[in-house]
C-alpha atoms as a PDB file:
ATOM      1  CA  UNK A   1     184.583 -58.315-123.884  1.00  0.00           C
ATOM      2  CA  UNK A   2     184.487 -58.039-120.261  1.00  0.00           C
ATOM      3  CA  UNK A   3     181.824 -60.211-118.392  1.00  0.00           C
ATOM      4  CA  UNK A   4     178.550 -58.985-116.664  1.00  0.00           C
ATOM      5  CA  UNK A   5     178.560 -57.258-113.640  1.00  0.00           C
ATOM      6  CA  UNK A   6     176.424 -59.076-111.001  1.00  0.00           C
ATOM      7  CA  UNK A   7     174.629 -56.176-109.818  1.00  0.00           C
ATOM      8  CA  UNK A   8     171.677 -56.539-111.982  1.00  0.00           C
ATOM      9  CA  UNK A   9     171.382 -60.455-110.536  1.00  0.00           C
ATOM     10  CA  UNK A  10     172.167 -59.332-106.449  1.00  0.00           C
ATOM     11  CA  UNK A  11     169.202 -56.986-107.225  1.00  0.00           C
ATOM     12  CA  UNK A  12     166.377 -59.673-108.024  1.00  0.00           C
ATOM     13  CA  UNK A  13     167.814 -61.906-105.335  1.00  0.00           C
ATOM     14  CA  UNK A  14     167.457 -59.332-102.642  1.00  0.00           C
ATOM     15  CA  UNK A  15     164.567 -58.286-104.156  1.00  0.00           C
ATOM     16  CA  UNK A  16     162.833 -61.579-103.687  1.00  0.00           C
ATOM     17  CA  UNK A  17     164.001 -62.053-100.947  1.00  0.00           C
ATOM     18  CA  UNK A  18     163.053 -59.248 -99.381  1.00  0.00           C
ATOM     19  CA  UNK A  19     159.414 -60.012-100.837  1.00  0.00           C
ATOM     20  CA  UNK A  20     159.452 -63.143 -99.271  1.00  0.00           C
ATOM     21  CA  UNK A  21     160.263 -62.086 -95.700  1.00  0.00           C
ATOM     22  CA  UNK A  22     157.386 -59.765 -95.953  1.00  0.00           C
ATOM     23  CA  UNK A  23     155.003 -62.147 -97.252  1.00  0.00           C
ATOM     24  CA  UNK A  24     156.204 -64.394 -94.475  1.00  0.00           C
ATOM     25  CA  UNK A  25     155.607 -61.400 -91.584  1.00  0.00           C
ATOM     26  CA  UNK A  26     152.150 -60.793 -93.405  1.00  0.00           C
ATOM     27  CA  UNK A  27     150.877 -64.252 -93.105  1.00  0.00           C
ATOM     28  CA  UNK A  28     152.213 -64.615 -89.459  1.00  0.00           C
ATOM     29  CA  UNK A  29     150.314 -61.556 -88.707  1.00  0.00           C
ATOM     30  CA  UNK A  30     146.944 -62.449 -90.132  1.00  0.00           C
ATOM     31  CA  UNK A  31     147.540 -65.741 -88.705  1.00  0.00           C
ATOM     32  CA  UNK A  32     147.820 -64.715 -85.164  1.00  0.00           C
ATOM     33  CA  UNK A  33     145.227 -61.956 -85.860  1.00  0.00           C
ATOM     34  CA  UNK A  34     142.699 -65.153 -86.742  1.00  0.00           C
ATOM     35  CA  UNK A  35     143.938 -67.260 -84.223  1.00  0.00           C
ATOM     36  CA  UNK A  36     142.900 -64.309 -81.117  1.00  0.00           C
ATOM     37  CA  UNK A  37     139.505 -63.210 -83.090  1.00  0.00           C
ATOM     38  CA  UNK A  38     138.230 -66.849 -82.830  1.00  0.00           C
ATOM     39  CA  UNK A  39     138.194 -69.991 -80.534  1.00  0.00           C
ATOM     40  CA  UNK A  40     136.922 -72.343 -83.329  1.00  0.00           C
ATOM     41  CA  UNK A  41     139.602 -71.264 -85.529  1.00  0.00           C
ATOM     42  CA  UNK A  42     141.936 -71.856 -82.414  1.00  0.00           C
ATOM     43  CA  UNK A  43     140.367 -75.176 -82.248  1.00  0.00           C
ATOM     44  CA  UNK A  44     141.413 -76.115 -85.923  1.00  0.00           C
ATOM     45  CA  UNK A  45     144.821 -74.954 -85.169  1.00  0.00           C
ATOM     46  CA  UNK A  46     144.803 -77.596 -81.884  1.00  0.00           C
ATOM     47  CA  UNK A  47     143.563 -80.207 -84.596  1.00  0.00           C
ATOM     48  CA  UNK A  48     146.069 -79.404 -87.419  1.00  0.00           C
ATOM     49  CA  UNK A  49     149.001 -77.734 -85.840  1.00  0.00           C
ATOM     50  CA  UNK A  50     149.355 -77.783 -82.434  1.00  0.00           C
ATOM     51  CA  UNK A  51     152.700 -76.801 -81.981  1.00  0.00           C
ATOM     52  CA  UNK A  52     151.405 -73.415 -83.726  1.00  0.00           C
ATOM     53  CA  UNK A  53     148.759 -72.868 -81.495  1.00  0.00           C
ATOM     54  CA  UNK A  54     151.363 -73.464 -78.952  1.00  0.00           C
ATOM     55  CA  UNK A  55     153.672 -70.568 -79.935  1.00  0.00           C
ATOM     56  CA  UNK A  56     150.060 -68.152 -80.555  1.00  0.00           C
ATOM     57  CA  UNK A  57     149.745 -69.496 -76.533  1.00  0.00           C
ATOM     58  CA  UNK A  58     153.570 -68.692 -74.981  1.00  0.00           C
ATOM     59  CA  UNK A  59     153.331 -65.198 -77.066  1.00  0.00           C
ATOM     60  CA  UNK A  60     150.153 -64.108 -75.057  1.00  0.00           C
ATOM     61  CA  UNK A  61     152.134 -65.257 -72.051  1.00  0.00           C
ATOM     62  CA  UNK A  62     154.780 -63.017 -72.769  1.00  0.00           C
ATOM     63  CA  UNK A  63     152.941 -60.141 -73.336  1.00  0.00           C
ATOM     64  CA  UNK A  64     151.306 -61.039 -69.770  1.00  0.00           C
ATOM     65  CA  UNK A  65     148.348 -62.344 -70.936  1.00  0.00           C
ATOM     66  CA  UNK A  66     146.467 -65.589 -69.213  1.00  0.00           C
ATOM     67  CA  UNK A  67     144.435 -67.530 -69.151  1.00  0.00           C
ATOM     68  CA  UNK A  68     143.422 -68.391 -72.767  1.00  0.00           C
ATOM     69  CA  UNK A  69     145.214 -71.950 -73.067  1.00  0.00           C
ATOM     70  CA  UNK A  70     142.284 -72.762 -69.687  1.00  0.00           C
ATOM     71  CA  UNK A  71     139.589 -70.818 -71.301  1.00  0.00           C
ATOM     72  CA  UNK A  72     139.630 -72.731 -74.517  1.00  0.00           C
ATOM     73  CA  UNK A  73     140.401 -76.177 -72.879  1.00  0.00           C
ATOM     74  CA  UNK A  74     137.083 -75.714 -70.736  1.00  0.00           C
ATOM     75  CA  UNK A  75     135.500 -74.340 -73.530  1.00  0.00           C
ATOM     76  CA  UNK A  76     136.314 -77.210 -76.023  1.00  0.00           C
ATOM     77  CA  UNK A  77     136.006 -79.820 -73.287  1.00  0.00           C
ATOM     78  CA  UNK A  78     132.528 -78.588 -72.104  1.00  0.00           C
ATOM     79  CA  UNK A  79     131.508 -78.859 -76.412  1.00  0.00           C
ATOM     80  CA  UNK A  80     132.148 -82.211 -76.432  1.00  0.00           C
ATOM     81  CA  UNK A  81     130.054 -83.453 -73.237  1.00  0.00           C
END
Protein backbone atom coordinates (compact mmCIF):
# COMPACT_ATOMS: atom_id res chain seq x y z
CA UNK A 1 0.00 0.00 0.00
CA UNK A 2 1.57 3.20 -0.68
CA UNK A 3 0.78 6.13 1.79
CA UNK A 4 -1.47 9.25 1.13
CA UNK A 5 -0.46 11.89 -0.91
CA UNK A 6 -0.54 15.22 1.01
CA UNK A 7 -2.23 17.15 -1.53
CA UNK A 8 -5.65 16.71 -0.25
CA UNK A 9 -4.21 18.10 3.42
CA UNK A 10 -1.89 21.28 1.67
CA UNK A 11 -5.36 22.07 0.16
CA UNK A 12 -7.43 22.75 3.49
CA UNK A 13 -4.37 24.37 5.00
CA UNK A 14 -4.05 26.91 2.27
CA UNK A 15 -7.47 27.01 2.09
CA UNK A 16 -7.86 28.26 5.60
CA UNK A 17 -5.45 30.07 5.47
CA UNK A 18 -6.22 31.91 2.78
CA UNK A 19 -9.78 32.43 4.51
CA UNK A 20 -8.21 33.75 7.34
CA UNK A 21 -6.09 36.47 5.71
CA UNK A 22 -9.23 37.68 4.14
CA UNK A 23 -11.24 37.70 7.14
CA UNK A 24 -8.34 39.52 8.70
CA UNK A 25 -8.23 42.35 5.59
CA UNK A 26 -12.16 42.46 6.00
CA UNK A 27 -12.21 43.33 9.60
CA UNK A 28 -9.25 45.85 9.21
CA UNK A 29 -11.27 47.45 6.59
CA UNK A 30 -14.56 47.86 8.38
CA UNK A 31 -12.54 48.79 11.26
CA UNK A 32 -10.88 51.75 9.77
CA UNK A 33 -14.10 52.43 7.77
CA UNK A 34 -15.83 52.89 11.54
CA UNK A 35 -13.05 54.46 12.99
CA UNK A 36 -13.20 57.69 10.00
CA UNK A 37 -17.28 57.64 9.94
CA UNK A 38 -17.30 58.48 13.71
CA UNK A 39 -15.43 60.48 16.48
CA UNK A 40 -17.23 58.66 19.38
CA UNK A 41 -16.30 55.43 18.00
CA UNK A 42 -12.70 57.00 17.67
CA UNK A 43 -13.10 57.89 21.21
CA UNK A 44 -13.72 54.17 22.33
CA UNK A 45 -10.79 53.16 20.35
CA UNK A 46 -8.57 56.02 22.51
CA UNK A 47 -10.24 54.25 25.64
CA UNK A 48 -9.68 50.57 24.64
CA UNK A 49 -6.89 50.51 22.18
CA UNK A 50 -4.95 53.30 21.73
CA UNK A 51 -2.17 52.06 19.98
CA UNK A 52 -4.96 51.19 17.20
CA UNK A 53 -6.26 54.44 17.00
CA UNK A 54 -2.71 55.37 16.68
CA UNK A 55 -1.97 53.40 13.48
CA UNK A 56 -5.92 54.64 12.03
CA UNK A 57 -3.93 58.30 12.92
CA UNK A 58 -0.18 57.77 11.09
CA UNK A 59 -2.27 56.09 8.02
CA UNK A 60 -4.26 59.41 7.44
CA UNK A 61 -0.87 61.05 7.74
CA UNK A 62 0.44 59.14 5.07
CA UNK A 63 -2.11 59.56 2.77
CA UNK A 64 -1.56 63.47 3.57
CA UNK A 65 -4.27 63.90 5.64
CA UNK A 66 -4.21 66.30 8.99
CA UNK A 67 -5.39 67.34 11.32
CA UNK A 68 -7.74 64.69 12.82
CA UNK A 69 -5.47 63.53 15.89
CA UNK A 70 -6.12 67.91 16.93
CA UNK A 71 -9.65 67.83 15.85
CA UNK A 72 -10.66 65.00 18.08
CA UNK A 73 -8.35 66.03 21.04
CA UNK A 74 -10.24 69.53 21.08
CA UNK A 75 -13.26 67.88 20.44
CA UNK A 76 -13.02 65.29 23.34
CA UNK A 77 -11.32 67.82 25.60
CA UNK A 78 -13.99 70.56 25.05
CA UNK A 79 -16.83 67.31 26.06
CA UNK A 80 -15.45 66.96 29.16
CA UNK A 81 -15.37 70.76 30.44
Amino acid sequence: MAPKPMEPFARKVFRGVLVLELAGVVGAYLLFQGMDASRDFRNTMHRRFPSVLEVYYKSNEWAGIYGIREADMDAWAAKKS
